[in-house]
Protein backbone atom coordinates (compact mmCIF):
# COMPACT_ATOMS: atom_id res chain seq x y z
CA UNK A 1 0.00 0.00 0.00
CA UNK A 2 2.63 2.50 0.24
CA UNK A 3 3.47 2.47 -3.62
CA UNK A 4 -0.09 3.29 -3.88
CA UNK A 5 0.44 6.02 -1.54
CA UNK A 6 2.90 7.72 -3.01
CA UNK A 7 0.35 7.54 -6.48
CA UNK A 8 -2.17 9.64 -4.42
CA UNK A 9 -0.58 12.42 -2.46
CA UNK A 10 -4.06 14.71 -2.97
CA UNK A 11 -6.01 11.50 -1.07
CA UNK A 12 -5.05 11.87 2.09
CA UNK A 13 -8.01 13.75 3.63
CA UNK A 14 -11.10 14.16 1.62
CA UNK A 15 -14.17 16.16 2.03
CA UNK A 16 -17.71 14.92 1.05
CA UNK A 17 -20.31 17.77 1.01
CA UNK A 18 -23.80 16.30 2.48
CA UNK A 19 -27.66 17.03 2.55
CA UNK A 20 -30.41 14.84 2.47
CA UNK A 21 -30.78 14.51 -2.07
CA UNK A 22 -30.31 11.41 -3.36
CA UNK A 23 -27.38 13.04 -4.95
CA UNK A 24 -25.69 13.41 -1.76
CA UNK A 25 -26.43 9.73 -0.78
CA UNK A 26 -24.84 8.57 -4.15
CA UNK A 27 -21.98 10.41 -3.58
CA UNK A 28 -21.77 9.13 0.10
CA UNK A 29 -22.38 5.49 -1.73
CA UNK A 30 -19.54 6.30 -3.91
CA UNK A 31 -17.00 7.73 -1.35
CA UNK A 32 -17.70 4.48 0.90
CA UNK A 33 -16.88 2.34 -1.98
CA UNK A 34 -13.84 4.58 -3.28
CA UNK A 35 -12.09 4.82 0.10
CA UNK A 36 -12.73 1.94 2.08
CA UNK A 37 -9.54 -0.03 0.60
CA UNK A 38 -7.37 3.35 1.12
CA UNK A 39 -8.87 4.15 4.44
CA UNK A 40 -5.88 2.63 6.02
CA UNK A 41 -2.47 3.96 5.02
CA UNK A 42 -3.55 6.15 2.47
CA UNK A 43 -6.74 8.08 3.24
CA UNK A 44 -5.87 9.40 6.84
CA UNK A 45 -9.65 11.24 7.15
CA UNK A 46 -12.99 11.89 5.74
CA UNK A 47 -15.11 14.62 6.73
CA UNK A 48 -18.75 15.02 5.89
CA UNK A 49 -19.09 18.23 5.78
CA UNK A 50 -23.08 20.16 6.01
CA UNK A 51 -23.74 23.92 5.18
CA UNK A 52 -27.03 25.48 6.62
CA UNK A 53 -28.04 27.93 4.11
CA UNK A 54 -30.40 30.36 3.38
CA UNK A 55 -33.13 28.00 3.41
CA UNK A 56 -32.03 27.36 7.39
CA UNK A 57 -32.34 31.07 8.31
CA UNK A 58 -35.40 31.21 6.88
CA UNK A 59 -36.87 28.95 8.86
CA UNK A 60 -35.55 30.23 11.86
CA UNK A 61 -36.61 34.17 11.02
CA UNK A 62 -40.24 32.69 11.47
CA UNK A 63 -39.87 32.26 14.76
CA UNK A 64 -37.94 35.63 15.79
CA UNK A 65 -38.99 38.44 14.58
CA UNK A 66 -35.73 40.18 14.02
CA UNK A 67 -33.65 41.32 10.88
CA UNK A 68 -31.63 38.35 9.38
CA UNK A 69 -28.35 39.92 10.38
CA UNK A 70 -28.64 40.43 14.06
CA UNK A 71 -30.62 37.01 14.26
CA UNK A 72 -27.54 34.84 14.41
CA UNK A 73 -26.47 36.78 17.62
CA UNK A 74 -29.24 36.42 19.75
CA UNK A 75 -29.75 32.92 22.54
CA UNK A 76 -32.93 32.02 20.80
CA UNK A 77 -31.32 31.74 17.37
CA UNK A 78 -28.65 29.48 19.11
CA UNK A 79 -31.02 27.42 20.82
CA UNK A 80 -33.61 26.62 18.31
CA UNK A 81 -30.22 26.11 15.67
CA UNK A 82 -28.59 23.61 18.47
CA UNK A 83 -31.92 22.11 18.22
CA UNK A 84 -32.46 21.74 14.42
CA UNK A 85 -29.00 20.23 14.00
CA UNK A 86 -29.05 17.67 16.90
CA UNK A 87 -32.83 16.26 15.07
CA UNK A 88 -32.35 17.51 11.46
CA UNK A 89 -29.00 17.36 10.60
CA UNK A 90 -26.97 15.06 12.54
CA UNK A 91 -28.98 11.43 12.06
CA UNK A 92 -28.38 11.75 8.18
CA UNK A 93 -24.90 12.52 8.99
CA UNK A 94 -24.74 9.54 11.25
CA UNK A 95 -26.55 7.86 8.71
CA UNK A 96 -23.93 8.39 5.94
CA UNK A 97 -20.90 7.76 8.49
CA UNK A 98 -23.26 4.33 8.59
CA UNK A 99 -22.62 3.64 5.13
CA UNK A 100 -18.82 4.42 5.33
CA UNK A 101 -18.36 2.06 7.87
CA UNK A 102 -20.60 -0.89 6.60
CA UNK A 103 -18.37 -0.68 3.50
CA UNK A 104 -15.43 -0.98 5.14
CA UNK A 105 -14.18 2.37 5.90
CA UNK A 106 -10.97 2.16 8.88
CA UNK A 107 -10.10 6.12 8.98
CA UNK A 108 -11.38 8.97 11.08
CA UNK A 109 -14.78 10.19 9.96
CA UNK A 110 -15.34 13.91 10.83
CA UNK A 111 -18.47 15.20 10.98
CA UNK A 112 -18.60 19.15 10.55
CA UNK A 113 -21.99 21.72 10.30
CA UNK A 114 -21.38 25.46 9.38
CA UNK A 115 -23.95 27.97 7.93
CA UNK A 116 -23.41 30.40 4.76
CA UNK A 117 -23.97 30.38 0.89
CA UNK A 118 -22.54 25.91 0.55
CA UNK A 119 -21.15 26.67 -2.82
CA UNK A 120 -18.73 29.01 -1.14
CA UNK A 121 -18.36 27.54 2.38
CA UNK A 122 -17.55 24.55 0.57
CA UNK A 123 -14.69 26.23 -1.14
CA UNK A 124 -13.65 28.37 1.53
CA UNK A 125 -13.47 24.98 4.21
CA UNK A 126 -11.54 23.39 1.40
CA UNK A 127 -9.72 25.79 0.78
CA UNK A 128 -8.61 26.49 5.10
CA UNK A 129 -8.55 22.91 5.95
CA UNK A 130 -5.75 22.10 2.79
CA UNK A 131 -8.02 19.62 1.88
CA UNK A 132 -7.02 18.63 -1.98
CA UNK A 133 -10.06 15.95 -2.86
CA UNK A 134 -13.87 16.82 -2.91
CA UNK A 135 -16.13 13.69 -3.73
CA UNK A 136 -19.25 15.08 -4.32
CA UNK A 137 -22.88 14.19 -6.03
CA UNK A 138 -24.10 15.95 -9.29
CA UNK A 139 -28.06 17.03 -10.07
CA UNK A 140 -29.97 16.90 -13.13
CA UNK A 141 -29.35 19.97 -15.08
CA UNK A 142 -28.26 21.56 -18.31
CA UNK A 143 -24.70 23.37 -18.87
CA UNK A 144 -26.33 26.61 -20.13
CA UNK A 145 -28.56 26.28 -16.63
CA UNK A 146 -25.01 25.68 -14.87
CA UNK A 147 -23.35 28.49 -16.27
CA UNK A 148 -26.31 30.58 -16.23
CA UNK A 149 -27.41 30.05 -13.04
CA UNK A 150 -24.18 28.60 -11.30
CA UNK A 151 -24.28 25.09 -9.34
CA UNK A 152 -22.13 23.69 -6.42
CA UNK A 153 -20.04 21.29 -8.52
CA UNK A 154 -19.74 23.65 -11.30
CA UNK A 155 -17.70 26.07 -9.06
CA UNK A 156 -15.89 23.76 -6.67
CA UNK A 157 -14.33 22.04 -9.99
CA UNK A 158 -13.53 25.70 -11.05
CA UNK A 159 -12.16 27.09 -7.81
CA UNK A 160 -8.06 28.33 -7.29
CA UNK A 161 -5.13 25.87 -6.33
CA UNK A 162 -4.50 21.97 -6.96
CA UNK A 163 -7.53 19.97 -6.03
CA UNK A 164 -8.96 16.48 -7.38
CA UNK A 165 -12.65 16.84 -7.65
CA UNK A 166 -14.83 13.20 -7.91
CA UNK A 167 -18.45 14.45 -9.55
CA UNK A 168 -20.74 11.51 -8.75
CA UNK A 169 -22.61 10.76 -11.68
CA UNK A 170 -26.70 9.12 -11.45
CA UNK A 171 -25.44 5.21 -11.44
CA UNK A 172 -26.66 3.38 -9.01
CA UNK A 173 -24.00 2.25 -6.29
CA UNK A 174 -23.75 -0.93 -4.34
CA UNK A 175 -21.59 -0.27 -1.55
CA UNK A 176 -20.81 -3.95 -1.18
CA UNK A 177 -19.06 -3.62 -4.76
CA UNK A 178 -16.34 -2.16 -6.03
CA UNK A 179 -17.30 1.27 -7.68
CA UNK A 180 -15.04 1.53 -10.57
CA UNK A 181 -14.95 -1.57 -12.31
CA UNK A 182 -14.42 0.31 -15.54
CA UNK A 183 -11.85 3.43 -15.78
CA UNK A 184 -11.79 5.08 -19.12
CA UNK A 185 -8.98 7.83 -19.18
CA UNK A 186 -8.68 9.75 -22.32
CA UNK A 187 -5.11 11.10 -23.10
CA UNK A 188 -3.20 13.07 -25.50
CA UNK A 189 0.47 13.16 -24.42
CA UNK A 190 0.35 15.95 -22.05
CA UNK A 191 1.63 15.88 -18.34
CA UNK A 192 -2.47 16.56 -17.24
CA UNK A 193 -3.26 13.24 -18.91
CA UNK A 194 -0.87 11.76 -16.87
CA UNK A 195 -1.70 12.76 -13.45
CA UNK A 196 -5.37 10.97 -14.42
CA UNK A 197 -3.47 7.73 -15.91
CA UNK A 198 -1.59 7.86 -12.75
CA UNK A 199 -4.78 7.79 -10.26
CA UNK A 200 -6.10 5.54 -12.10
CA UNK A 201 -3.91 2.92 -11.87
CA UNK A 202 -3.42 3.95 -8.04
CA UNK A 203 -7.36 2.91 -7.30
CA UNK A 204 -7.16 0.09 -9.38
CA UNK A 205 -4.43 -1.32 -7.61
CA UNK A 206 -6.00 -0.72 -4.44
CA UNK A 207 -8.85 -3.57 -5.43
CA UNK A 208 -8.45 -7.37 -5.83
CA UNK A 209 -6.10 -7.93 -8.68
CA UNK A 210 -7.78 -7.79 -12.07
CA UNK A 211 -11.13 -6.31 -10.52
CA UNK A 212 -10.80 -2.91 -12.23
CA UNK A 213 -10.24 -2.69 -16.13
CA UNK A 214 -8.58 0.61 -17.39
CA UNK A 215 -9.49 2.54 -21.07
CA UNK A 216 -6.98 4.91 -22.03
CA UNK A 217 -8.58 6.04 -24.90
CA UNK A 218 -7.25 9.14 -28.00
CA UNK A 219 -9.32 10.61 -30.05
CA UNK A 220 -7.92 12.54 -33.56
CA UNK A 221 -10.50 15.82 -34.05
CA UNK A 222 -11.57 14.94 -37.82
CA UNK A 223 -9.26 18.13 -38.90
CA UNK A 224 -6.40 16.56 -38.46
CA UNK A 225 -6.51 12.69 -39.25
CA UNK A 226 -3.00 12.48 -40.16
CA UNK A 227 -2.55 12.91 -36.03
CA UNK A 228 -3.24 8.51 -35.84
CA UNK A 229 0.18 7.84 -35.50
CA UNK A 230 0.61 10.48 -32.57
CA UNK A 231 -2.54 8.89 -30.92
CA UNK A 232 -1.11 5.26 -31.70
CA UNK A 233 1.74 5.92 -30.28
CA UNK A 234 -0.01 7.77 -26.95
CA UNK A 235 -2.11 4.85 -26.69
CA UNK A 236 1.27 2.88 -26.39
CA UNK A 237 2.98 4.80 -24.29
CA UNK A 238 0.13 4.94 -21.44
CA UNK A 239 -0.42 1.28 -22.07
CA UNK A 240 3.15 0.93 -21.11
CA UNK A 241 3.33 3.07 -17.96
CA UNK A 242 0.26 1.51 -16.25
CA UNK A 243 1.47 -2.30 -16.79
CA UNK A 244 4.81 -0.62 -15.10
CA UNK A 245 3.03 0.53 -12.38
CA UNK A 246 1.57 -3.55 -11.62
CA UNK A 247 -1.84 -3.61 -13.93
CA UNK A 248 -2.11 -7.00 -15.61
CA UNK A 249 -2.19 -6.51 -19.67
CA UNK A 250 -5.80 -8.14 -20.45
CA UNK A 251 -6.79 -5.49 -17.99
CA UNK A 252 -5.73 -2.42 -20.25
CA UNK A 253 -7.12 -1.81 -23.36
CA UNK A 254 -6.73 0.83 -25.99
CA UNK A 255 -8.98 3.11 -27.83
CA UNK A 256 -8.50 5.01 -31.03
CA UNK A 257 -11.77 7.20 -31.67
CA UNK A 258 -12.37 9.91 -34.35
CA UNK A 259 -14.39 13.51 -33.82
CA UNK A 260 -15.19 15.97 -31.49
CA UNK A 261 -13.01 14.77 -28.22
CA UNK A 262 -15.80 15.47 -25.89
CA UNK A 263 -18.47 14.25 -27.38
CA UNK A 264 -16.09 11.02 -28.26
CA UNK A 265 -15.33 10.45 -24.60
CA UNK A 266 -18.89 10.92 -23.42
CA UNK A 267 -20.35 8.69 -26.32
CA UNK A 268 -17.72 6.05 -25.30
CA UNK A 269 -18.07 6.17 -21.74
CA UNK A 270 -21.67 5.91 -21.74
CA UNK A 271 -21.92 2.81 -24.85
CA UNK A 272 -19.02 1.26 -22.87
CA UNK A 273 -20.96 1.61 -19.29
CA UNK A 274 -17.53 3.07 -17.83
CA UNK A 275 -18.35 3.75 -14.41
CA UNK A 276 -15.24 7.03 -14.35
CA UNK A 277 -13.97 8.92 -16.35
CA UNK A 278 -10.82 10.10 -15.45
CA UNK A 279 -9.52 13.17 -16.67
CA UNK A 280 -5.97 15.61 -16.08
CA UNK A 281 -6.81 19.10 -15.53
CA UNK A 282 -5.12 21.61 -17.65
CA UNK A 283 -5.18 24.58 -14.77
CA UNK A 284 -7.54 26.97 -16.43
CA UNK A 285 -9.53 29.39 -14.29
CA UNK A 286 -12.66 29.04 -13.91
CA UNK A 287 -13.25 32.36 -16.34
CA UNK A 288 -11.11 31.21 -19.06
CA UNK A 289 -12.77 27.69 -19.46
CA UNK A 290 -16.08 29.68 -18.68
CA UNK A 291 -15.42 31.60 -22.45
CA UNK A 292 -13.23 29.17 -23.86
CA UNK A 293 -14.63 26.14 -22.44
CA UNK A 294 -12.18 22.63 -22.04
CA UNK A 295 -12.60 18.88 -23.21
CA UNK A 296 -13.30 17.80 -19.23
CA UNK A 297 -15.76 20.95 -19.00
CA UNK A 298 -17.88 19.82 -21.55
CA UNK A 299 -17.44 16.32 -20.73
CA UNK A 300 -19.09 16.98 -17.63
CA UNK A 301 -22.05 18.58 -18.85
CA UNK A 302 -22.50 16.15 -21.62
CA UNK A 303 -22.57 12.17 -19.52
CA UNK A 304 -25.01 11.64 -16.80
CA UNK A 305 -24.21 8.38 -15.68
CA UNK A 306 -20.56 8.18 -15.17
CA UNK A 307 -18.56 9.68 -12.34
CA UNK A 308 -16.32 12.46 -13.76
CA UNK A 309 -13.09 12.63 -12.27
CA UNK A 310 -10.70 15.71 -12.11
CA UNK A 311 -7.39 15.24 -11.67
CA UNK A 312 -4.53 17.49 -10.59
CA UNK A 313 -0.64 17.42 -10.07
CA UNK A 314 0.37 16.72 -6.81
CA UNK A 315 2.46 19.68 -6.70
């Protein structure tokens, strides 16, 4: 386990972001799955992490009749707050520590509740904590309603520094099984690609030998087909460094696709029932891939089933 440790340096805490939608429980599902075989010399702590929001003072405004901002400060707020967490909050919190632990889950378990706007207290305890891996659960909705409107994932994938963000797609998780029987991780030569090939091959080496099968798949935009021998020789190279790393051979396979790359890799994933895709991040803000856009952007926005996972450099 310590090769495999040395593979994950972002994995050593990880934060979960929790409420009571089902995409919260999948991504609970999936983080129980995930970590269980790392929780003992690799993953060192979990925290499931709650944010009362707006919703929560709202609720509690009806009872005092105050102005929002001084209704924080006063003993009533405290009480009748102390009292919605202990009966609101904390049993599905115990509840998903529950599911960590039925699945095998050995490290700490943290259980935190703060109040604010969760898309930014989110970021900011992230952010303060030095946490570097957010496994979180993704909702039904459109990328022009994401950008539009914003959404949690949308910006914690966006936000500053090195961070490895796990964006639980709508598949149905058996915590009894592994989660990522399938890895498809497409690559194109770059050093971002390789930080995803190199996670991958981490988690599947943290199952049973030969449970988890990895894609690594390159796809030649249709503008520039004489590019096959740079993808054949990609595919080669990746196919090389993850048998180096201890995958057995019939457990990598290689995948030369023609088109649009993000529409190739979400077409794939979802015909091939890949259960994560695994992608490098290429360190754009979050405004420059906001008007530019990037392959793992739209990837996101296009697949619904799959977990998309962001991946970036250690250092």
């Amino acid at each position: 386990m310590t090769e495999i440790k040395k593979l994950l340096p972002n994995m050593d805490r990880v934060l979960v972001p929790i409420d009571r939608s089902d995409a919260s429980e999948r991504a609970v599902r999936f983080a129980a799955c995930l970590l269980a075989p790392l929780s003992q010399d690799v993953v060192k702590e979990i925290v499931l992490l709650h944010v009362l929001g707006v919703g929560f003072l709202e609720k509690m405004a009806i009872n005092i009749d105050l102005r929002i901002a001084a209704l924080k400060e006063t003993p009533l707020f405290k009480r009748l707050a102390r009292e919605y967490i202990e009966k609101e909050v904390m049993p599905f919190m115990e509840e998903a520590e529950g599911l960590l632990r039925e699945a095998g889950v050995k490290c700490p378990v943290r259980k935190e509740v703060i109040e604010g706007d969760p898309t930014k207290e989110i970021i900011n305890f992230a952010l303060k904590e030095e946490i570097h891996t957010i496994i979180m659960g993704r909702r039904r909705r459109s990328a022009l309603a994401e950008r539009v409107l914003g959404s949690c994932s949308y910006a914690v994938t966006h936000r500053p520094g090195r961070h490895t963000d796990y964006i639980v797609g709508l598949e149905e998780i058996d915590i009894h099984a592994c989660p990522v029987p399938k890895i498809l991780v497409p690559v194109d030569g770059s050093s971002f690609a390789h930080n995803a090939l190199t996670e991958a091959a981490a988690l599947a080496l943290a199952f049973p030998k030969g449970t988890v099968e990895i894609s690594v798949l390159y796809v030649v935009e249709t503008a520039y087909e004489e590019n096959d021998g740079e993808g054949q020789k990609t595919l080669k190279e990746a196919r090389e460094y993850l048998v180096s790393l201890g995958l057995p051979e019939d457990k990598v396979e290689s995948i030369l696709a023609y088109g649009d790359p993000a529409e190739e890799i979400a077409r794939i994933a979802e015909e091939g029932h890949y259960n994560i895709i695994m992608m490098g991040r290429t360190g754009k803000s979050g405004l420059r891939e906001l008007i530019l856009g990037s392959v793992s952007s739209r990837v996101l926005h296009l697949v619904e089933r799959p977990t998309v996972a962001l991946i970036s450099p250690a250092d």
